[in-house]
Protein backbone atom coordinates (compact mmCIF):
# COMPACT_ATOMS: atom_id res chain seq x y z
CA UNK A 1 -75.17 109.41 -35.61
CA UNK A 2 -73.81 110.62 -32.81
CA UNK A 3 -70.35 111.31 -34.20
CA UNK A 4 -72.12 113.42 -36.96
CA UNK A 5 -73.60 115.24 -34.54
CA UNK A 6 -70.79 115.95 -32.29
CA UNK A 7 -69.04 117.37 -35.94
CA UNK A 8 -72.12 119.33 -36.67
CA UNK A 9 -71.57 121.13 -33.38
CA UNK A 10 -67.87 121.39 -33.61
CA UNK A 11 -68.21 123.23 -36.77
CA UNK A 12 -70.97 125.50 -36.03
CA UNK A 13 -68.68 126.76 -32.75
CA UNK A 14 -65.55 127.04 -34.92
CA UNK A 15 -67.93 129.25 -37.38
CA UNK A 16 -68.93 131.62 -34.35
CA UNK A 17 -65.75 131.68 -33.42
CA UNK A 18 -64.07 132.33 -36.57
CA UNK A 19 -61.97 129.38 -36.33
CA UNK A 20 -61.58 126.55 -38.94
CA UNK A 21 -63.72 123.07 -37.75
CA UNK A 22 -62.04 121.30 -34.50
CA UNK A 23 -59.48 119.30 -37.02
CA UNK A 24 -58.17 123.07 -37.79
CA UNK A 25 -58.55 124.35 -34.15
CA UNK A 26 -56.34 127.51 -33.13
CA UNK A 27 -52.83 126.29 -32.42
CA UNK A 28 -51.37 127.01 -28.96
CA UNK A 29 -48.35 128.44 -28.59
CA UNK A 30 -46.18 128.61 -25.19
CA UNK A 31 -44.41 132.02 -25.22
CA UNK A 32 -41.40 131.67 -23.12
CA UNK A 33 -39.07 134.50 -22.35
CA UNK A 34 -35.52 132.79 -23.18
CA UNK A 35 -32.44 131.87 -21.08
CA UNK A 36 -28.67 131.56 -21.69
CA UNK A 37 -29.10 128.47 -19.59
CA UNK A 38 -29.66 125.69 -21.23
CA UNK A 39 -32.04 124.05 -19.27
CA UNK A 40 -34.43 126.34 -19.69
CA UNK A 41 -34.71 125.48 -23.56
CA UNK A 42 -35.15 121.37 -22.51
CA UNK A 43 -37.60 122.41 -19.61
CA UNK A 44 -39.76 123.97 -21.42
CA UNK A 45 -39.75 121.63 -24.33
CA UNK A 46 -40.66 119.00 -21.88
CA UNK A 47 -43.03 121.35 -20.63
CA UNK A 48 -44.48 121.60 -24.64
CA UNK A 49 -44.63 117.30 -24.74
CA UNK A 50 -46.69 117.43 -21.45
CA UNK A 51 -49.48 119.33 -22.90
CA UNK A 52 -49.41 117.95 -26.18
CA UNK A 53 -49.77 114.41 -24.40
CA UNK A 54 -52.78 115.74 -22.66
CA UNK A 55 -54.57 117.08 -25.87
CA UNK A 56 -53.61 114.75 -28.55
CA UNK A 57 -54.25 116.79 -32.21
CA UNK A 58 -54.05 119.89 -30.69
CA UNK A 59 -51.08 121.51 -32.50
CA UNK A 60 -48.59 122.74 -29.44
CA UNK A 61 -45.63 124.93 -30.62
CA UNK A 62 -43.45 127.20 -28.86
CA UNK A 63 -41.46 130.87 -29.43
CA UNK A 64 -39.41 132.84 -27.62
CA UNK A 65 -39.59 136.39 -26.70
CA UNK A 66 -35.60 136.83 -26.24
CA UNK A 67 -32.44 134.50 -26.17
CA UNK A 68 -33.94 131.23 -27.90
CA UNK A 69 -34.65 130.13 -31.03
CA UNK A 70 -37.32 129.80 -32.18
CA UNK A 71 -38.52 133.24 -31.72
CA UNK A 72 -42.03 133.89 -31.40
CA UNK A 73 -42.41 135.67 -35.04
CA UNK A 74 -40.46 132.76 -36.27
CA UNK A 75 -43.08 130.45 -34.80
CA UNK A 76 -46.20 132.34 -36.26
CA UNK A 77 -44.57 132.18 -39.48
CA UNK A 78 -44.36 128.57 -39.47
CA UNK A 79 -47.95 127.84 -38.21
CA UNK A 80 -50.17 126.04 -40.76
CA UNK A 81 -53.29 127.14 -38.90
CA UNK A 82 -55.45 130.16 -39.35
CA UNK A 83 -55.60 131.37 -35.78
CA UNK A 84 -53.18 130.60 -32.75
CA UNK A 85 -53.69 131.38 -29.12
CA UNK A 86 -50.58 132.79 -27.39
CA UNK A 87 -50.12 131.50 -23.75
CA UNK A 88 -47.56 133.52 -22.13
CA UNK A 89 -45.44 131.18 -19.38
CA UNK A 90 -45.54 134.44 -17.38
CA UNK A 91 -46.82 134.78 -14.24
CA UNK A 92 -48.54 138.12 -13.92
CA UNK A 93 -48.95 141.23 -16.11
CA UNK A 94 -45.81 143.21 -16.78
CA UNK A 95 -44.01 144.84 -20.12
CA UNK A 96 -43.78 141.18 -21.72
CA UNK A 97 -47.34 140.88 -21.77
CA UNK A 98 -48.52 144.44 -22.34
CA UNK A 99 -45.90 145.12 -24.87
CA UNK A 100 -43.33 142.63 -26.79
CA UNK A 101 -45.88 140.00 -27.21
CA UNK A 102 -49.01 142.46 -28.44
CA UNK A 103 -46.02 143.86 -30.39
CA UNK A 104 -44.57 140.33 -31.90
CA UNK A 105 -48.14 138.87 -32.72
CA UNK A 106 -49.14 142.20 -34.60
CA UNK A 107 -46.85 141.10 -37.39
CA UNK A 108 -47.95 137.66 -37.83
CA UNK A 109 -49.69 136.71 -40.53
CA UNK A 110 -52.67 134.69 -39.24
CA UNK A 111 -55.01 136.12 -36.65
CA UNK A 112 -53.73 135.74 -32.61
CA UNK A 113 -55.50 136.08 -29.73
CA UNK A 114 -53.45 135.94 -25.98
CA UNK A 115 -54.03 134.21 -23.32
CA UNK A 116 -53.85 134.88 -19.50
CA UNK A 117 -50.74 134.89 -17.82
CA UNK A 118 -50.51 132.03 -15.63
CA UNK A 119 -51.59 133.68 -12.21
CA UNK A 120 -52.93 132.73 -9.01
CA UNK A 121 -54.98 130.15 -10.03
CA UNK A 122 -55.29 126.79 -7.68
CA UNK A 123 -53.30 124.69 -10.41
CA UNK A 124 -50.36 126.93 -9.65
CA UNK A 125 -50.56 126.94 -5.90
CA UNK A 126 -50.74 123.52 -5.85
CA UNK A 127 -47.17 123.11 -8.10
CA UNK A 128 -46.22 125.59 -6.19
CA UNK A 129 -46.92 123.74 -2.64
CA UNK A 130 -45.73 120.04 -4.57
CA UNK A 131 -42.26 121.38 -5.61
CA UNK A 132 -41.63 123.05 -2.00
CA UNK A 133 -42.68 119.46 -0.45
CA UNK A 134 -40.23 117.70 -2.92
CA UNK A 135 -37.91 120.34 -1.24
CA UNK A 136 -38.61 118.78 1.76
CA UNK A 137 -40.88 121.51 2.94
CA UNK A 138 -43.57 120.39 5.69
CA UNK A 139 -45.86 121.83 7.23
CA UNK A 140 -45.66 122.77 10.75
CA UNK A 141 -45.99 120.30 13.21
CA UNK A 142 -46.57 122.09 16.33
CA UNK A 143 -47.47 125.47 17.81
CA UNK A 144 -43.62 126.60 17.84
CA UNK A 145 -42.57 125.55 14.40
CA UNK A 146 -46.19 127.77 13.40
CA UNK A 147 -44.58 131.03 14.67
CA UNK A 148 -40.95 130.49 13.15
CA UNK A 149 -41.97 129.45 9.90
CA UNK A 150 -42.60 130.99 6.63
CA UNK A 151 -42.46 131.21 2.61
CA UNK A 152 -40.03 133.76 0.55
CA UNK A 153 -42.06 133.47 -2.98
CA UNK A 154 -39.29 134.64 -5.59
CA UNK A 155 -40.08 135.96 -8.61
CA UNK A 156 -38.26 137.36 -11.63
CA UNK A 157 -39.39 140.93 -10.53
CA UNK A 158 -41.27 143.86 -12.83
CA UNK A 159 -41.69 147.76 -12.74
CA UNK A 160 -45.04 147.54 -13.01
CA UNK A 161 -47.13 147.67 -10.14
CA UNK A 162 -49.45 145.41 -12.32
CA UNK A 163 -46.84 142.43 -12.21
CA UNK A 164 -46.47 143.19 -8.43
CA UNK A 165 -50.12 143.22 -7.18
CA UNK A 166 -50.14 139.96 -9.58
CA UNK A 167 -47.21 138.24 -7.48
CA UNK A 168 -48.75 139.32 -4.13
CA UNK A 169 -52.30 137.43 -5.19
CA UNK A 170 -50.29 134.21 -6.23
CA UNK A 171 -48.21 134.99 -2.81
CA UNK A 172 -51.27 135.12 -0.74
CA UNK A 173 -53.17 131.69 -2.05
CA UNK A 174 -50.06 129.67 -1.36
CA UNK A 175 -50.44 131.32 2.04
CA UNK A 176 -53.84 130.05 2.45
CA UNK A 177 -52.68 126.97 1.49
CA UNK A 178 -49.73 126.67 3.29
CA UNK A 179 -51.18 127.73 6.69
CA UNK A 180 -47.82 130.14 7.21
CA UNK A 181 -47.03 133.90 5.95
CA UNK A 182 -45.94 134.02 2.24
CA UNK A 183 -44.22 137.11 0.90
CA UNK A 184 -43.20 137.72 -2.66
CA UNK A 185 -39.73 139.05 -3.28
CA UNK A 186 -37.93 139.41 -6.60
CA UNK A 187 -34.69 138.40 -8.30
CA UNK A 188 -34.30 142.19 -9.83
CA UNK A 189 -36.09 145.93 -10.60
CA UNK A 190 -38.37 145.59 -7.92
CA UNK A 191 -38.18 145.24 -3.61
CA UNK A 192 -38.24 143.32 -1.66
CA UNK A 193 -35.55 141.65 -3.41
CA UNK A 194 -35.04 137.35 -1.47
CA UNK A 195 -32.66 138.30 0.67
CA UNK A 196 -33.95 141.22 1.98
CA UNK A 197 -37.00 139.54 2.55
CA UNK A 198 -35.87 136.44 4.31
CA UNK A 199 -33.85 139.67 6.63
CA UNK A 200 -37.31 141.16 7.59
CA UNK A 201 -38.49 137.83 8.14
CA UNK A 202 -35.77 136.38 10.43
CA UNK A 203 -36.00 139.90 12.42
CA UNK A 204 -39.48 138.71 13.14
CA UNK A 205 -38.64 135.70 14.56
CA UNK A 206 -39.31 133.27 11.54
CA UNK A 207 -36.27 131.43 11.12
CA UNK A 208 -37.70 128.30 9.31
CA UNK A 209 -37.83 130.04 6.06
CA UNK A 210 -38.53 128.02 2.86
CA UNK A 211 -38.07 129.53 -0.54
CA UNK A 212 -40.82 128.38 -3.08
CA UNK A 213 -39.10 129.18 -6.79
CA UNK A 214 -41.73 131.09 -8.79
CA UNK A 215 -40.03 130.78 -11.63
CA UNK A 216 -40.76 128.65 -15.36
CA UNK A 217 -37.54 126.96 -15.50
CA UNK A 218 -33.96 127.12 -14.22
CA UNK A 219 -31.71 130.30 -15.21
CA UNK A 220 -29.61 132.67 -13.16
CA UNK A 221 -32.31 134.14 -11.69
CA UNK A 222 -33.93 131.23 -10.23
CA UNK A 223 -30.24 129.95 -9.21
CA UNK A 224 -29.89 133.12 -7.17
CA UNK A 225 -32.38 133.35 -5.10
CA UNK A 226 -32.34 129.56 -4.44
CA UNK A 227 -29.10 129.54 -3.31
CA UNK A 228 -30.47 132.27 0.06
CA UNK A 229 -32.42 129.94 0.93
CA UNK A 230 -32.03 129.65 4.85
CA UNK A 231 -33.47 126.32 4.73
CA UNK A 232 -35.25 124.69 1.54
CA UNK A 233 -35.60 125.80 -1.68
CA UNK A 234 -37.98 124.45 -4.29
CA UNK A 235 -37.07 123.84 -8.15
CA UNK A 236 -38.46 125.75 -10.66
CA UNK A 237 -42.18 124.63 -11.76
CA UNK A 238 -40.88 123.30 -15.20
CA UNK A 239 -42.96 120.30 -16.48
CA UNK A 240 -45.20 119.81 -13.91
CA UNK A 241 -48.22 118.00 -14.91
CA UNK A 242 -50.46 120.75 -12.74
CA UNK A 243 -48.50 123.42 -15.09
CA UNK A 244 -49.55 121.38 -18.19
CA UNK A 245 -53.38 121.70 -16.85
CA UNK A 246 -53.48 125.45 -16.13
CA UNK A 247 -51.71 125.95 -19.49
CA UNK A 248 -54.65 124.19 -21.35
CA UNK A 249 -56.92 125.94 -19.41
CA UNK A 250 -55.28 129.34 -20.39
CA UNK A 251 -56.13 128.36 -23.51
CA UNK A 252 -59.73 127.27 -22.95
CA UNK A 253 -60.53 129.90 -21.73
CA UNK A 254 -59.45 132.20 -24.64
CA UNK A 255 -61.76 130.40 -27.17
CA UNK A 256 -64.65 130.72 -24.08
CA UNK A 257 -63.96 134.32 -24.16
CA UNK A 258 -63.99 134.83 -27.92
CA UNK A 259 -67.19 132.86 -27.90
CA UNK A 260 -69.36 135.45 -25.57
CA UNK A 261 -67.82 137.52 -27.12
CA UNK A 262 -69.48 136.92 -30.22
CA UNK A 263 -73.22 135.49 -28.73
């Protein structure tokens, strides 16, 4: 009885929504930007099996915007659902989301909706503050360490003051959390770039300077600006299981959206 019932209910969201029943639910699809690197391809694959694991049925696939097969149209093209949600493994709005995925998902053949980027949401500062402390970041243990410590946050780095304002907000949580100052700096086409940062920084007297990668998964980029790190640099967030929550979440909330949208 109470299995038909739960059904009954599924359907009659799905039907708001205009969705197939929860056994035909919109597929999710990570859209990853693409590396030359090859770890970035097996990161985020792993990244893929982590949320899959979490929401057994719920077809997971993943496309490309650049660099990687499969390419995001490819993906769409293969779907056997109806719908898909797109959940960019970006962190903030920029060109990517604004443009080539609107752009990509416009010539799909099933209906899309997209996501959130990842942004400063708690699950993020707290993968964030876990990879730095794998590092062998910790926090400050007196008064002294207090004043000469401090966070570069490096990021891939945007043109659009959008993506910017959206690295400062994920720069300032892990601040809050972190108890020390946290400033954002960028691997190219925008400034502070990490070394220039971790410059204005030292001139201040912060000398214990930690770089916190905000970055998907390794590449050049996130090899760079690790490698300035005055003293320790975290890995790239890759498959970690608080990047697997936020990316279901992303997701959720999509379908929650489309639902008000429609009551």
């Amino acid at each position: 009885m109470t299995a038909h019932l739960m059904n009954r209910i599924s359907s009659g969201l799905a039907g708001r929504l205009g969705l197939a029943p929860l056994d035909g639910q919109p597929a999710l699809v990570l859209v990853a930007h693409g590396s030359r690197d090859p770890r970035a391809l097996e990161t985020v694959r792993e990244l893929a099996d982590r949320v899959r694991a979490r929401r057994p049925g719920l077809a997971v696939r993943l496309g490309h915007i650049e660099l990687n097969a499969p390419l995001l149209p490819d993906t769409l093209a293969s779907l056997g659902t109806d719908e898909a949600v797109l959940v960019p493994l970006l962190f903030s709005r920029g060109f990517h989301i604004k443009q080539d995925i609107p752009d990509m998902a416009a010539e799909a053949r099933i209906r899309t909706r997209q996501a959130a980027p990842l942004g400063a949401h708690p699950l993020l500062v707290q993968a964030l503050h876990e990879r730095l402390t794998e590092a062998g970041w910790h926090a400050p243990r007196t008064a002294s360490e207090r004043r000469t410590t401090a966070v570069v946050l490096a990021a891939a780095g945007s043109r659009d003051p959008e993506s910017a304002a959206g690295t400062r907000r994920i720069a300032d949580r892990l601040a809050e959390r972190l108890g020390v100052p946290v400033v954002p700096a960028y691997a190219c086409a925008a400034t502070p770039t990490v070394e220039s940062a971790i410059r204005s920084l030292t001139a201040r007297g912060r000398h214990r300077i930690a770089v916190a990668s905000c970055f998907t998964a390794p590449g050049r980029f996130a090899t760079e600006c690790a490698a300035k790190a005055p003293w320790v640099a975290s890995a790239p967030l890759g498959a970690h299981p608080a990047m697997a929550d936020l990316i279901l979440h992303r997701y959720d909330q999509s379908l929650e959206t489309a639902l008000r949208a429609v009551a």
